[in-house]
Every structure is written in structure tokens, then in C-alpha cells.
C-alpha atoms as a PDB file:
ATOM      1  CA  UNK A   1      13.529 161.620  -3.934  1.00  0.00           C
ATOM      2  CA  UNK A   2      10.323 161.224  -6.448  1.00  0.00           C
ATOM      3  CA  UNK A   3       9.835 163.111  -9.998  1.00  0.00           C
ATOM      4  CA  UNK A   4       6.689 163.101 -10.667  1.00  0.00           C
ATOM      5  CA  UNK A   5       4.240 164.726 -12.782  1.00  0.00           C
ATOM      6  CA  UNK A   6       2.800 168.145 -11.556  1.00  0.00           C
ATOM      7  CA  UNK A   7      -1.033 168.568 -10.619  1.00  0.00           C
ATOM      8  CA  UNK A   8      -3.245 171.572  -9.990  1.00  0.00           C
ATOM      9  CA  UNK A   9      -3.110 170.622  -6.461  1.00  0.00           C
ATOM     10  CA  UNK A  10       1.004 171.665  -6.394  1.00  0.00           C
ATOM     11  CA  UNK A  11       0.764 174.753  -7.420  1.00  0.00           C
ATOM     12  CA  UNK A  12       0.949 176.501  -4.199  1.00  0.00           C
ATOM     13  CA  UNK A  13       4.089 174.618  -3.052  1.00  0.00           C
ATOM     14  CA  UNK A  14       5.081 176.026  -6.809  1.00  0.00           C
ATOM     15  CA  UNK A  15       4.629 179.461  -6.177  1.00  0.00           C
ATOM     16  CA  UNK A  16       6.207 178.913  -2.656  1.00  0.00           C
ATOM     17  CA  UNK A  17       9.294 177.725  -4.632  1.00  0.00           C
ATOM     18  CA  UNK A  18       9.612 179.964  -7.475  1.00  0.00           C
ATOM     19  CA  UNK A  19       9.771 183.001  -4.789  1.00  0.00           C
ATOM     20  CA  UNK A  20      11.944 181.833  -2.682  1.00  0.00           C
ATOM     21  CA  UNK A  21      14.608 181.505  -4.915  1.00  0.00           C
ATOM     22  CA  UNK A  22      18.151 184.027  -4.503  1.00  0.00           C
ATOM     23  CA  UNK A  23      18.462 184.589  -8.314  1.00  0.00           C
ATOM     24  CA  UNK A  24      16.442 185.146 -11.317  1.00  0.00           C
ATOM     25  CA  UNK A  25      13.778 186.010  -8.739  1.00  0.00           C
ATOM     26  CA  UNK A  26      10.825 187.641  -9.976  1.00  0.00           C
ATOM     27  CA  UNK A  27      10.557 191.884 -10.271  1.00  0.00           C
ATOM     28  CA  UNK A  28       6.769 191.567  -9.297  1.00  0.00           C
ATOM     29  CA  UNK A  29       5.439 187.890  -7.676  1.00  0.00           C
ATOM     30  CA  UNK A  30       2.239 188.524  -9.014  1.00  0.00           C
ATOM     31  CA  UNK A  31       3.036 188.333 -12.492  1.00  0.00           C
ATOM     32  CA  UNK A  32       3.365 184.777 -11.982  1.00  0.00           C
ATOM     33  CA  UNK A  33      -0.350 183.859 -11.020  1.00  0.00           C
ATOM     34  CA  UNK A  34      -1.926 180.443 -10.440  1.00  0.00           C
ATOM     35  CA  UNK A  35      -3.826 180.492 -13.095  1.00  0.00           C
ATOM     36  CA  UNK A  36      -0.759 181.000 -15.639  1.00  0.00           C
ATOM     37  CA  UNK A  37       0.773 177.339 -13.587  1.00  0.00           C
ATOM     38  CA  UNK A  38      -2.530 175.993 -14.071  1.00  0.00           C
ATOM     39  CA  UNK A  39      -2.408 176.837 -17.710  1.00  0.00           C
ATOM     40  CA  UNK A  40       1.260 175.446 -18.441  1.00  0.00           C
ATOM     41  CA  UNK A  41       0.603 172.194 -17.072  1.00  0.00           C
ATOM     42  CA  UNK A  42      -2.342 171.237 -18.141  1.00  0.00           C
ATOM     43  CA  UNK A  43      -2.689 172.910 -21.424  1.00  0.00           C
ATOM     44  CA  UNK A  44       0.151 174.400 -23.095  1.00  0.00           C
ATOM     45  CA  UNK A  45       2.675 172.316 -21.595  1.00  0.00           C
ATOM     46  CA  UNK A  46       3.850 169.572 -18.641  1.00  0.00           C
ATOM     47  CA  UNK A  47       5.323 170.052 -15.329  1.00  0.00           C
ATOM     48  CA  UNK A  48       6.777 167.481 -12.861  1.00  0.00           C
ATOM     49  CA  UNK A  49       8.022 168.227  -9.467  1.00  0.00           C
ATOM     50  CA  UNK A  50      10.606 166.755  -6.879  1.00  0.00           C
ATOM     51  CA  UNK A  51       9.617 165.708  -3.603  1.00  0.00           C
ATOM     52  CA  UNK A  52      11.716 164.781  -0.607  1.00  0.00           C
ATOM     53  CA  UNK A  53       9.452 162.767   2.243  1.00  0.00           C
ATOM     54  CA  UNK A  54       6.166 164.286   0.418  1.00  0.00           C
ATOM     55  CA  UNK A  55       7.672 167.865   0.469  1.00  0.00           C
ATOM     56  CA  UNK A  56       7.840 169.838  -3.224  1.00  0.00           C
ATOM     57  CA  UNK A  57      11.496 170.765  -3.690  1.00  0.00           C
ATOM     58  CA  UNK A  58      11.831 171.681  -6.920  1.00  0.00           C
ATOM     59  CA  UNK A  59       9.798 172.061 -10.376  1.00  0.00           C
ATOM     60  CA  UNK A  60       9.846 172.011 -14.251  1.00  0.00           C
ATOM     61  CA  UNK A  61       7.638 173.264 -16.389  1.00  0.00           C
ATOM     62  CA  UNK A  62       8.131 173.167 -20.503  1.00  0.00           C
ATOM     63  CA  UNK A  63       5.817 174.900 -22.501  1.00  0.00           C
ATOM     64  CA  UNK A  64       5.252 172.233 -26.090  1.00  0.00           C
ATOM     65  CA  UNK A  65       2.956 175.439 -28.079  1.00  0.00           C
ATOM     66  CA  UNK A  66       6.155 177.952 -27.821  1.00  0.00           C
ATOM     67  CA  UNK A  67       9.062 175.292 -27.445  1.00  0.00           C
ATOM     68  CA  UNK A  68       9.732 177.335 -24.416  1.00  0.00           C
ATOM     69  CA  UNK A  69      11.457 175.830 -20.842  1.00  0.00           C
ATOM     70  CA  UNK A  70       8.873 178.061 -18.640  1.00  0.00           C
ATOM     71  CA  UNK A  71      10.472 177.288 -16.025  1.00  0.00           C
ATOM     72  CA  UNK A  72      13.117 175.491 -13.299  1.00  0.00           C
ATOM     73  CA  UNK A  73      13.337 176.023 -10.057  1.00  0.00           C
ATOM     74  CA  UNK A  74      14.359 174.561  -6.944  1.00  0.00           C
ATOM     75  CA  UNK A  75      14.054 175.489  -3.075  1.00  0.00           C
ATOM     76  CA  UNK A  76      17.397 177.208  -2.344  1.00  0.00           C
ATOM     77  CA  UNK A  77      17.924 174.841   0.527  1.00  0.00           C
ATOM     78  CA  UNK A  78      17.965 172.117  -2.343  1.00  0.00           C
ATOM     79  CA  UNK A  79      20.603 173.280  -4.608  1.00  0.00           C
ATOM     80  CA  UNK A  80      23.182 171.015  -5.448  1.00  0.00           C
ATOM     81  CA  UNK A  81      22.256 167.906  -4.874  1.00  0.00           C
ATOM     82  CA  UNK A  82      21.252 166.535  -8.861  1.00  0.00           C
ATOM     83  CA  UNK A  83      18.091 166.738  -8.270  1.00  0.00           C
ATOM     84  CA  UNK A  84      17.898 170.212 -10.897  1.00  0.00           C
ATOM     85  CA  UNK A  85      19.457 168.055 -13.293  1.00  0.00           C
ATOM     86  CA  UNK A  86      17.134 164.978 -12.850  1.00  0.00           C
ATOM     87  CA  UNK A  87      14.122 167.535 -13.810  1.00  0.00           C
ATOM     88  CA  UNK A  88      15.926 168.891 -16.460  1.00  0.00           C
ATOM     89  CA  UNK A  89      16.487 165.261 -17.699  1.00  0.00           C
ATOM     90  CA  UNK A  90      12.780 164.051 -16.971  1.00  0.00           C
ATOM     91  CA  UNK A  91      11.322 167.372 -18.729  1.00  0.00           C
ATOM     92  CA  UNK A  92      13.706 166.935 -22.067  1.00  0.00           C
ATOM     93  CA  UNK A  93      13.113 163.710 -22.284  1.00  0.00           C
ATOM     94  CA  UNK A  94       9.691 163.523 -22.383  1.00  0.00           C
ATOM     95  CA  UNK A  95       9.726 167.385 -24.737  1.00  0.00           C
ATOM     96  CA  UNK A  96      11.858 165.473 -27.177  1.00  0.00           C
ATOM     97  CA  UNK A  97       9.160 162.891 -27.549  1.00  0.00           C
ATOM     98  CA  UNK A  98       6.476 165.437 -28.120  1.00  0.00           C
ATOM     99  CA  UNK A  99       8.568 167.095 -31.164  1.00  0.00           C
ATOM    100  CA  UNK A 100      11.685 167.285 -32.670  1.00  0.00           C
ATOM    101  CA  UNK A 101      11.248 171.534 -32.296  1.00  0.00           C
ATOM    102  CA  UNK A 102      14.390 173.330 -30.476  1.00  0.00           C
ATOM    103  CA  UNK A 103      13.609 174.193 -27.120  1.00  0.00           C
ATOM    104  CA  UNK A 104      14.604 177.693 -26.103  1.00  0.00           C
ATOM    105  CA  UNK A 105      14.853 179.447 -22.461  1.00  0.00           C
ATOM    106  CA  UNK A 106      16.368 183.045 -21.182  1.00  0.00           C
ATOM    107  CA  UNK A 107      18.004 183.441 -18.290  1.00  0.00           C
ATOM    108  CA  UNK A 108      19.274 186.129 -16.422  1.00  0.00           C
ATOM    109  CA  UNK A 109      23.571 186.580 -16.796  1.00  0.00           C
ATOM    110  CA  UNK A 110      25.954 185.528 -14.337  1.00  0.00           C
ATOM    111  CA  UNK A 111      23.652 183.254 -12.464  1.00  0.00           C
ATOM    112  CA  UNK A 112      24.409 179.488 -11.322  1.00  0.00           C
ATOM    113  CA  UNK A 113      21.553 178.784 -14.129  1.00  0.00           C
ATOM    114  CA  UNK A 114      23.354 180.087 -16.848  1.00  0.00           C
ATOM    115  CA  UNK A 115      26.274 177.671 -16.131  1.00  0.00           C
ATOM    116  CA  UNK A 116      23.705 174.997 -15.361  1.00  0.00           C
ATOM    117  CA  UNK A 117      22.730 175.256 -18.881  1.00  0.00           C
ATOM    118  CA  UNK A 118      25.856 175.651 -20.183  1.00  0.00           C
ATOM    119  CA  UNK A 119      27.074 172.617 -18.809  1.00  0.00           C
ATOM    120  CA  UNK A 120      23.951 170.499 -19.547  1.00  0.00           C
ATOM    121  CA  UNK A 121      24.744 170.995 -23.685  1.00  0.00           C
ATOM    122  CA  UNK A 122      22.506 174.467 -24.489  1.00  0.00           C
ATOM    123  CA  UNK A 123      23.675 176.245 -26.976  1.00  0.00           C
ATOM    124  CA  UNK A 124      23.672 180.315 -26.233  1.00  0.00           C
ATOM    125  CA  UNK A 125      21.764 182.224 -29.572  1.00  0.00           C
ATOM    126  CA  UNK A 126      21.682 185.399 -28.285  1.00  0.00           C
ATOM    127  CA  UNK A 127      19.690 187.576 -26.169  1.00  0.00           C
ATOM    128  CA  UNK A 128      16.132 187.503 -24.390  1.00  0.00           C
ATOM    129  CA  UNK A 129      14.895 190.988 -23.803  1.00  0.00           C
ATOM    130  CA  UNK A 130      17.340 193.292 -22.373  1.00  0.00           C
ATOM    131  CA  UNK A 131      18.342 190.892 -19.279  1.00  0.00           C
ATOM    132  CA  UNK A 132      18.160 187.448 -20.015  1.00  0.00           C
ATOM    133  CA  UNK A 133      20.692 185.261 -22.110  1.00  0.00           C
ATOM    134  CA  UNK A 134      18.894 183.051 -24.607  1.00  0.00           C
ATOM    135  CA  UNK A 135      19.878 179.267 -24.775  1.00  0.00           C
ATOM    136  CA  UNK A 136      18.700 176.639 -27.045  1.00  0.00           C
ATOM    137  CA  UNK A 137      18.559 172.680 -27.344  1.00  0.00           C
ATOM    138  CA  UNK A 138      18.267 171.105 -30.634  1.00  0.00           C
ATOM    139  CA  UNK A 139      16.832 167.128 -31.011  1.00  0.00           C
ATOM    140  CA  UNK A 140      20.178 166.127 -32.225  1.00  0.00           C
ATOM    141  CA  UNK A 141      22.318 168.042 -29.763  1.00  0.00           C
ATOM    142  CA  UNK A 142      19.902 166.566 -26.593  1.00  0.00           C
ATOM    143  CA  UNK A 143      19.943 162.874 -28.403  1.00  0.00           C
ATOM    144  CA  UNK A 144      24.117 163.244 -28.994  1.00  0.00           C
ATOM    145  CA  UNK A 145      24.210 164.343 -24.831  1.00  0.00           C
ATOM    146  CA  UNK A 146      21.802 161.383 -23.789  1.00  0.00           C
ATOM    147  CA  UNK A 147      24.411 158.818 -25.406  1.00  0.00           C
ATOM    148  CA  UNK A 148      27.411 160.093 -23.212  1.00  0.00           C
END
């Protein structure tokens, strides 16, 4: 398996991913357009992506102007095997460089990615919207994790 940074030219292995996914799935895929990928990666933000034998598997994408994880996704036929967590790693690590700014995310409740975050250290703040839980990472609490 490779992490690797994301380019323009993965986006439609990105898309591919983010709707195939069993939870947190989106109400409308075209709210999601290329364009908005485009602009998280190469202006607002970073992305990597996972590969297995030069196939996309899974993808991060943190957004540094609204200290916002955008997103984290994997192929459901990829779940399980670290390779979430190595993105997560990869895309805090370098965030935490960039600033010292909390990160926040939402996620929908009851879903394997709000016990993914709980277990990776994010501290739950409240609510985002009417369906998502909001989590947050401070420097000190990602630095404290990294040491473990």
C-alpha cells in the first residue's frame, strides 16, 4: 500500500469512492462536484490517497482555511485493514504542521466513523447541523496521541 498526495487526475477514482460507501453516504451525489475536489486539494486544503497495485482505495482531504477534515473515505471492500488510520495519521500530521488551529469534522451518529474518531483521540463538542456529531482535535491532544 502507497499514501500519497492527491492530484487533479484522482478525482474520479475520488468520487467513485466517496459514493460507494454504506454510511454517511451522500443525500444527493451531485453536491459533491469535481470542481469542489479540485478546489480542496489544491487550494483550500491537501488530499492524499491510498493505493493498492495502482488502484485508489481510500482518500483524505483536510481543508487548512476552515480547520475542517473534508473528508475520509475508503472503498467499502477496504475497511479494516489500517489503512483509514494511516490517512488519518498522514493528513494530521502534515495539518499540525500547517497550524496549531483545532481541527473539527461532523459525522453522522452511530456509524463505524464516529467510533473511528473516538478511538483515534477526538474530542466530541457538540453537534453539526441536525445529523452529524461534531468532533475536534486540538495540537496538544494530537502531539500527546503521537507519543503513545
Amino acid at each position: 500500500m502507497v499514501i500519497r498526495e492527491a492530484k487533479t487526475e484522482d478525482i474520479k477514482q475520488i468520487q467513485i469512492i466517496r459514493n460507494s460507501v454504506n454510511q454517511n453516504t451522500l443525500s444527493n451525489p451531485n453536491l459533491v462536484t469535481d470542481v469542489d475536489c479540485e478546489n480542496f486539494i489544491t487550494v483550500k486544503g491537501k488530499g492524499w490517497v491510498s493505493e493498492i497495485d495502482s488502484q485508489i482505495v481510500g482518500f483524505a482531504i483536510v481543508d487548512l482555511k476552515e480547520n475542517n477534515i473534508w473528508a475520509l473515505f475508503l472503498h467499502p471492500k477496504f475497511e479494516g485493514k489500517g489503512i483509514g488510520k494511516q490517512l488519518h495519521k498522514t493528513m494530521l500530521d502534515w495539518y499540525f504542521t500547517q497550524t496549531k488551529a483545532t481541527v473539527w469534522l461532523g459525522t453522522e451518529f452511530d456509524t463505524r466513523a464516529e467510533q473511528f474518531y473516538s478511538k483515534a483521540g477526538w474530542t466530541k463538542v457538540g453537534t453539526n447541523g441536525q445529523k452529524e456529531i461534531k468532533f475536534e482535535m486540538t495540537y496538544e491532544a494530537w502531539t500527546a496521541s503521537q507519543m503513545c
